[in-house]
Protein backbone atom coordinates (compact mmCIF):
# COMPACT_ATOMS: atom_id res chain seq x y z
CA UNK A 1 -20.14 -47.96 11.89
CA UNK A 2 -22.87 -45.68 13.09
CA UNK A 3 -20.33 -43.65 15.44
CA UNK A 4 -18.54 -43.17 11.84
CA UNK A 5 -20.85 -42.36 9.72
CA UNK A 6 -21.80 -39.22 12.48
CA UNK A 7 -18.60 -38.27 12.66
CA UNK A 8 -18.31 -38.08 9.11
CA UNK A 9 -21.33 -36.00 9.01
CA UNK A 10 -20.10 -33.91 11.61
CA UNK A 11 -16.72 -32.96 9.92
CA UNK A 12 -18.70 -32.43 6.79
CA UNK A 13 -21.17 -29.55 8.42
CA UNK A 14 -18.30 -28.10 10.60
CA UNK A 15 -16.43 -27.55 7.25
CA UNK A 16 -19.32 -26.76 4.64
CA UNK A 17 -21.88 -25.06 6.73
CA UNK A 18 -19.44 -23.15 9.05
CA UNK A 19 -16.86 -22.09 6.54
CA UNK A 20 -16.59 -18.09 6.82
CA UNK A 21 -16.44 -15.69 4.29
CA UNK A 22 -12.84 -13.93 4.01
CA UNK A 23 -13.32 -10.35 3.35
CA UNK A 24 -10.67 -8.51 1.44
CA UNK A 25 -9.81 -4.95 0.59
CA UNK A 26 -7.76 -4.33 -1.83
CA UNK A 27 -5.92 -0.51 -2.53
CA UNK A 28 -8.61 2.03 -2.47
CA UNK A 29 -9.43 3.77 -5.89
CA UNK A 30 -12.22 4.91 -7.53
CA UNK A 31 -11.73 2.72 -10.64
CA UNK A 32 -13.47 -0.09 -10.81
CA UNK A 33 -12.20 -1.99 -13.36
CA UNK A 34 -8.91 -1.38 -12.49
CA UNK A 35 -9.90 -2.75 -9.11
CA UNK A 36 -11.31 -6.09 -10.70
CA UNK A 37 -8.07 -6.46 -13.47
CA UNK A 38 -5.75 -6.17 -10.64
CA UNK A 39 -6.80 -8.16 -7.63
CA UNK A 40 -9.80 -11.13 -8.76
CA UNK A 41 -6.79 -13.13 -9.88
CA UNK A 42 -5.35 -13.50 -6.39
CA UNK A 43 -9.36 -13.32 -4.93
CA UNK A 44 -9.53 -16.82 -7.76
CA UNK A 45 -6.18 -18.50 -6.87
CA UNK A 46 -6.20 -17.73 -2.71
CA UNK A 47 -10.16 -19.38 -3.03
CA UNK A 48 -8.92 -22.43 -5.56
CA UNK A 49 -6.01 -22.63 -2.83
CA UNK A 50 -7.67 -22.72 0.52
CA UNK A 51 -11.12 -23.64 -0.82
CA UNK A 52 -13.02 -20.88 0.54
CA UNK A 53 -15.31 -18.12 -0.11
CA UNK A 54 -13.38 -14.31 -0.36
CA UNK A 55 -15.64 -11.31 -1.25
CA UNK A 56 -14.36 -8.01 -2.43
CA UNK A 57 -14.87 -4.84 -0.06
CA UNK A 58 -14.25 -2.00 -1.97
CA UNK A 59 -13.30 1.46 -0.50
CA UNK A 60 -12.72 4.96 -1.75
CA UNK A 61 -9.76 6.15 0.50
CA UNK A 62 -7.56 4.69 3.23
CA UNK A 63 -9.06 6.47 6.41
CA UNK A 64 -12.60 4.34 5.37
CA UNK A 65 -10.35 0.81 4.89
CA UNK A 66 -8.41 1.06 8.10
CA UNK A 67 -11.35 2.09 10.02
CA UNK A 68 -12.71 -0.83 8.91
CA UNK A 69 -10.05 -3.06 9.55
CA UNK A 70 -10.24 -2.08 13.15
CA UNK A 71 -14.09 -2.52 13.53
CA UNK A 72 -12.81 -6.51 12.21
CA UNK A 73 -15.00 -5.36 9.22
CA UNK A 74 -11.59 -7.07 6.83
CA UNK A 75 -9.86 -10.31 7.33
CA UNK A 76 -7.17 -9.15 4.83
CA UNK A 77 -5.94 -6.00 3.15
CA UNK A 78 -3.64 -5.18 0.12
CA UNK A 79 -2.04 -1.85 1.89
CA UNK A 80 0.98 0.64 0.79
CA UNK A 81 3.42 0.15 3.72
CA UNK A 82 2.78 3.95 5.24
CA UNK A 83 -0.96 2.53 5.90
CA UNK A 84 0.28 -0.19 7.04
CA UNK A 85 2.59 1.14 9.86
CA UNK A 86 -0.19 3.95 10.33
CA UNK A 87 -2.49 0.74 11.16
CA UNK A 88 0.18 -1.50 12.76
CA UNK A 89 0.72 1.46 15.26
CA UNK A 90 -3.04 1.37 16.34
CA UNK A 91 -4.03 -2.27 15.91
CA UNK A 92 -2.36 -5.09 17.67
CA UNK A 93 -3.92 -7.66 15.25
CA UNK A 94 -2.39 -6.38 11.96
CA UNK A 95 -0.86 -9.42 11.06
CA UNK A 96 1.91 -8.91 8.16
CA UNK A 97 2.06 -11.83 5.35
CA UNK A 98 4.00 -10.69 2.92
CA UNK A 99 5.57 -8.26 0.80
CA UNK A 100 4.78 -8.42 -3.42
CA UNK A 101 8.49 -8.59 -5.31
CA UNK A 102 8.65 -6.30 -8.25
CA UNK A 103 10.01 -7.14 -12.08
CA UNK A 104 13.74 -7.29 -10.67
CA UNK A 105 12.92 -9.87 -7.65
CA UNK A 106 13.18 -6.32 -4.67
CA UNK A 107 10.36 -5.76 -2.49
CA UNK A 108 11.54 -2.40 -1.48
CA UNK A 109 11.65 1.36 -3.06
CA UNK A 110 12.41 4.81 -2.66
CA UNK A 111 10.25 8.24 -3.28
CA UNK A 112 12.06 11.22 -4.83
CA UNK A 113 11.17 14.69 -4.17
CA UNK A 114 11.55 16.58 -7.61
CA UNK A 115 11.17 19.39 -9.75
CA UNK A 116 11.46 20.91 -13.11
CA UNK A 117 14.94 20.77 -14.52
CA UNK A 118 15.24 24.33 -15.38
CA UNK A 119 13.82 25.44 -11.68
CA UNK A 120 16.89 26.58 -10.24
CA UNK A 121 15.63 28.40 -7.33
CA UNK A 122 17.26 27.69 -3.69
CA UNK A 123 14.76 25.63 -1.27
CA UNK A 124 16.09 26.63 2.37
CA UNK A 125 13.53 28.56 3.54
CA UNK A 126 11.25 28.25 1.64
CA UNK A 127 7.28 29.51 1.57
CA UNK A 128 4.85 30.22 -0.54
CA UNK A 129 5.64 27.74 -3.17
CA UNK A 130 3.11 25.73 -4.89
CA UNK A 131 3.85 21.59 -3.86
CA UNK A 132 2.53 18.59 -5.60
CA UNK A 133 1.49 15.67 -3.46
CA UNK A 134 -0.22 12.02 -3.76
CA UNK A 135 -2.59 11.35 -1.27
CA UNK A 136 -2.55 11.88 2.57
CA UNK A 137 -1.39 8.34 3.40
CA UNK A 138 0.49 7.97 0.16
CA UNK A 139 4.37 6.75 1.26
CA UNK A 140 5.83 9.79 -0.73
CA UNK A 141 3.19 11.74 -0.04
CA UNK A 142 2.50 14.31 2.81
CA UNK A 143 5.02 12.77 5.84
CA UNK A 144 7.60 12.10 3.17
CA UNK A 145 7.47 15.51 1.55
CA UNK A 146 7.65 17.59 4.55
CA UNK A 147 10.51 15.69 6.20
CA UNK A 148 12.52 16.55 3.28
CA UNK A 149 11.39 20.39 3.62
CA UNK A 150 12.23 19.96 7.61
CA UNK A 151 15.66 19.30 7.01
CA UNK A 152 15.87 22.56 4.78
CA UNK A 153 14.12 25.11 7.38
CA UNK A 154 11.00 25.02 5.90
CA UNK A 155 7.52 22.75 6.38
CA UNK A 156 4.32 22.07 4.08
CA UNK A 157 2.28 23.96 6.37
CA UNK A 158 4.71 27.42 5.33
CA UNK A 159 3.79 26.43 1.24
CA UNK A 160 1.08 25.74 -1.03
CA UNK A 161 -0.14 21.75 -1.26
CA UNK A 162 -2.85 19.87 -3.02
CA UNK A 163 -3.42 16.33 -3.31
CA UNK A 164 -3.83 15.18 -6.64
CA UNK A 165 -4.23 11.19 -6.25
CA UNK A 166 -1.37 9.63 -8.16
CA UNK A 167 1.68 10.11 -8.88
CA UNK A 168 1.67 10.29 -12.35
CA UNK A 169 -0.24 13.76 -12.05
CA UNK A 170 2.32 14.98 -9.62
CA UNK A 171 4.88 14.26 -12.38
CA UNK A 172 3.45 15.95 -15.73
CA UNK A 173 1.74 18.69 -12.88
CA UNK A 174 5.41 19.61 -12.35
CA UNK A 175 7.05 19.71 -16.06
CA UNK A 176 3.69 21.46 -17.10
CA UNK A 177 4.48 24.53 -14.15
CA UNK A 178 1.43 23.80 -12.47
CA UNK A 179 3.55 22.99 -9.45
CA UNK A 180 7.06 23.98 -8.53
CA UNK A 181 7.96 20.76 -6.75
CA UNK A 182 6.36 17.54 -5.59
CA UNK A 183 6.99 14.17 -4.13
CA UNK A 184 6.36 10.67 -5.94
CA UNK A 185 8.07 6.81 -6.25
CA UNK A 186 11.64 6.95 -7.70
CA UNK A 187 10.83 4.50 -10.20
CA UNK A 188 7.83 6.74 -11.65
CA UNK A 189 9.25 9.77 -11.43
CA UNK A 190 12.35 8.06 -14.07
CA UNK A 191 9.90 7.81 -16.19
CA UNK A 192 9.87 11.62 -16.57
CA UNK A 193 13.24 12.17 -16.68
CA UNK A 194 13.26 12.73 -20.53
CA UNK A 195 10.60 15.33 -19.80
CA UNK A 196 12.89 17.47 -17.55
CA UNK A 197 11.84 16.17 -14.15
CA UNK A 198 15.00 16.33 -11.80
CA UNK A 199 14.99 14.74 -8.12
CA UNK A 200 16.44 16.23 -5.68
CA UNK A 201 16.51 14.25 -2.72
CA UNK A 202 15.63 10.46 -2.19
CA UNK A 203 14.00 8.43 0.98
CA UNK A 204 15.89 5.40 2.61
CA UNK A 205 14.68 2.07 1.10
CA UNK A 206 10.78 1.40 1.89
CA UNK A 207 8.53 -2.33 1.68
CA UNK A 208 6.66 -2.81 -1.42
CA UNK A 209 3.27 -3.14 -0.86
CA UNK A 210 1.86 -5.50 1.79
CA UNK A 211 -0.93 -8.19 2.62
CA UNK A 212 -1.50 -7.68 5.77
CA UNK A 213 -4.37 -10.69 8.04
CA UNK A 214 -6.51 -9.72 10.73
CA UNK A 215 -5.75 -12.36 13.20
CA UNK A 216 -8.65 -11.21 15.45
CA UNK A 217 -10.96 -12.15 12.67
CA UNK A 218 -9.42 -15.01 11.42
CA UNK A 219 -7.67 -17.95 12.97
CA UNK A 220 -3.93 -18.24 12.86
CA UNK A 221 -3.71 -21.16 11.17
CA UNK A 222 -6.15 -19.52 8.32
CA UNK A 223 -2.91 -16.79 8.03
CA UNK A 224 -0.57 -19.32 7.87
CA UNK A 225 -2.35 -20.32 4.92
CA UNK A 226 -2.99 -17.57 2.99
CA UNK A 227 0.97 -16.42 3.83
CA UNK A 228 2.49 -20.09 2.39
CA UNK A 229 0.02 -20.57 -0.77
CA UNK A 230 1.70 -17.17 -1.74
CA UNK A 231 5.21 -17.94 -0.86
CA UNK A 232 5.37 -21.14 -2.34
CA UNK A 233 2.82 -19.97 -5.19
CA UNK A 234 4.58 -22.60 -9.06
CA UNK A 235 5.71 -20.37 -11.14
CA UNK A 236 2.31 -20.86 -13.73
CA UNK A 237 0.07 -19.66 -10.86
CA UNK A 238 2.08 -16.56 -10.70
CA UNK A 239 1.77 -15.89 -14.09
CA UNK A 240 -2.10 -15.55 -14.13
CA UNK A 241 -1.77 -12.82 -11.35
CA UNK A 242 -1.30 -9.36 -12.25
CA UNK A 243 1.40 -7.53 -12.65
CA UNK A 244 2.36 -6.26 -9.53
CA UNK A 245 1.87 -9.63 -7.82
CA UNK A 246 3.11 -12.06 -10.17
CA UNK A 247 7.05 -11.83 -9.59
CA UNK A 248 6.60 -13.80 -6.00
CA UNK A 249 6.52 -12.36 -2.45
CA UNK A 250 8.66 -12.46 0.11
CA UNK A 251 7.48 -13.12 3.89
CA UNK A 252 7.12 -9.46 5.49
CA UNK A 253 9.35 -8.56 8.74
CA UNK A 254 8.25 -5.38 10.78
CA UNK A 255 11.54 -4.05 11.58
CA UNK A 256 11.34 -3.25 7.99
CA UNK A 257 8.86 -0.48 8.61
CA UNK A 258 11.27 1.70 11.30
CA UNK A 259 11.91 4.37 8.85
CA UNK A 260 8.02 4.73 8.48
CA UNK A 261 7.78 4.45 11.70
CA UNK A 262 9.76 7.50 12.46
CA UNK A 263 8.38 10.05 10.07
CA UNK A 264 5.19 9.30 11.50
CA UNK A 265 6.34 10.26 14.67
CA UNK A 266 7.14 13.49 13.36
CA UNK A 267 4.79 15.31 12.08
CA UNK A 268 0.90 14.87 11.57
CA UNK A 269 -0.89 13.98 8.26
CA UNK A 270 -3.39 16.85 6.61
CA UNK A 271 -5.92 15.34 4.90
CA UNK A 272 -6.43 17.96 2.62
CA UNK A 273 -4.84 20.62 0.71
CA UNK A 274 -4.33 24.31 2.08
CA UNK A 275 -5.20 26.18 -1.29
């Protein structure tokens, strides 16, 4: 009885004494609120689920998150999937969970390099032009814009660029003449067709946006956790998550990031604009 009772005790510390705080990042912004509206459902249903602790770190740009990530600062991350594969390539312990379905059940899209529908200028060669972009590690961003310029004898590095955080800016910075051109998600940029914005050339198919584990910060069996309570979320849980989230998930395969994979070969990222 006495050998029990200690063992009892004994489970009882191991679990509510040693239990470890899971750190989470979600996307880096510099809104707040938007921060809290969008991820402390999934921080309240992953704690409910695997009845643990998870605080919030919050970070103003990618290059601070992954460094983190790497110093085992994070035991999970919400990432785009170009940050992903940019941290996948340096880290052996990114872990991928899964990959967030949109309204239509896909966890894939496409970015669209665009411009004003009266700009009728050719774009072989070109330089000097004024070019709208994200942010450095933004998917349609920097690697995405100048491999479409590569294939038409030109490069970002020959133009004019500025980073201007989302792509909704890029969009209206382009039908307002700001910029002549500019790259951004498909699905946004439809948004603006009605406006006069006009793509011109489209990526291959990319993964939605990612939770990716640290598995040299938290045990395997912890992943296999987090990963399942998502996959197999009823569909009443999903429906208190936001938006973006509450469609399902789908369990994330790394072949699925080759075509990242090979634009990052191919050029290298400027963090900041030229002009």
């Amino acid at each position: 009885m006495l050998k029990y009772l200690f063992f009892i005790v004994l489970i009882s510390t191991y679990i509510l004494g040693d239990s470890k705080t899971i750190v989470f990042a979600p996307l880096p912004t510099k809104d707040a609120q938007e921060l809290h509206t969008q991820f402390l459902p999934l921080v309240d249903f992953l704690e409910k689920k695997l009845n643990v602790k998870i605080k919030i770190d919050y970070n103003s740009d990618y290059e601070k998150l992954l460094a983190k990530f790497i110093n085992k600062e994070i035991d999970i991350a919400y990432l785009g999937p170009l940050p992903y594969a940019y941290l996948e390539d340096r880290y052996e312990y990114a872990t991928p969970l899964v990959n967030f379905k949109n309204s239509k059940g896909e966890v894939s899209y496409t970015c669209s390099f665009v411009t004003f529908i009266a700009n009728d200028r050719p774009i072989e060669n070109m330089i000097d032009t004024k070019i709208a972009l994200t942010q450095p590690l933004s998917t349609c961003g920097y690697l995405f814009v100048n491999s479409v310029l590569k294939k038409l004898n030109s490069d970002l590095e020959k133009n004019k660029y500025r980073y201007l955080e989302n792509h909704d800016n890029v969009a209206l910075s382009i039908i307002r003449d700001d910029f002549k051109y500019g790259g951004l998600r498909t699905d946004i940029a439809e948004e603006y067709d009605h406006l006069g914005l006009k793509e011109l050339y489209r990526s291959s198919s990319i993964p939605n946006f990612i939770l990716v584990g640290n598995s040299e910060t938290l045990d395997p069996n912890i992943l296999e956790e987090i990963k399942n309570s998502i996959l197999f979320a009823e569909e009443k849980e999903l429906t208190l998550l936001h938006k973006s989230m509450k469609f399902g998930a789908k369990e994330a395969v790394n072949e699925d990031y080759e075509y990242l994979r090979r634009i990052l070969k191919s050029s290298k990222i400027s963090y900041e604009g030229n002009f």
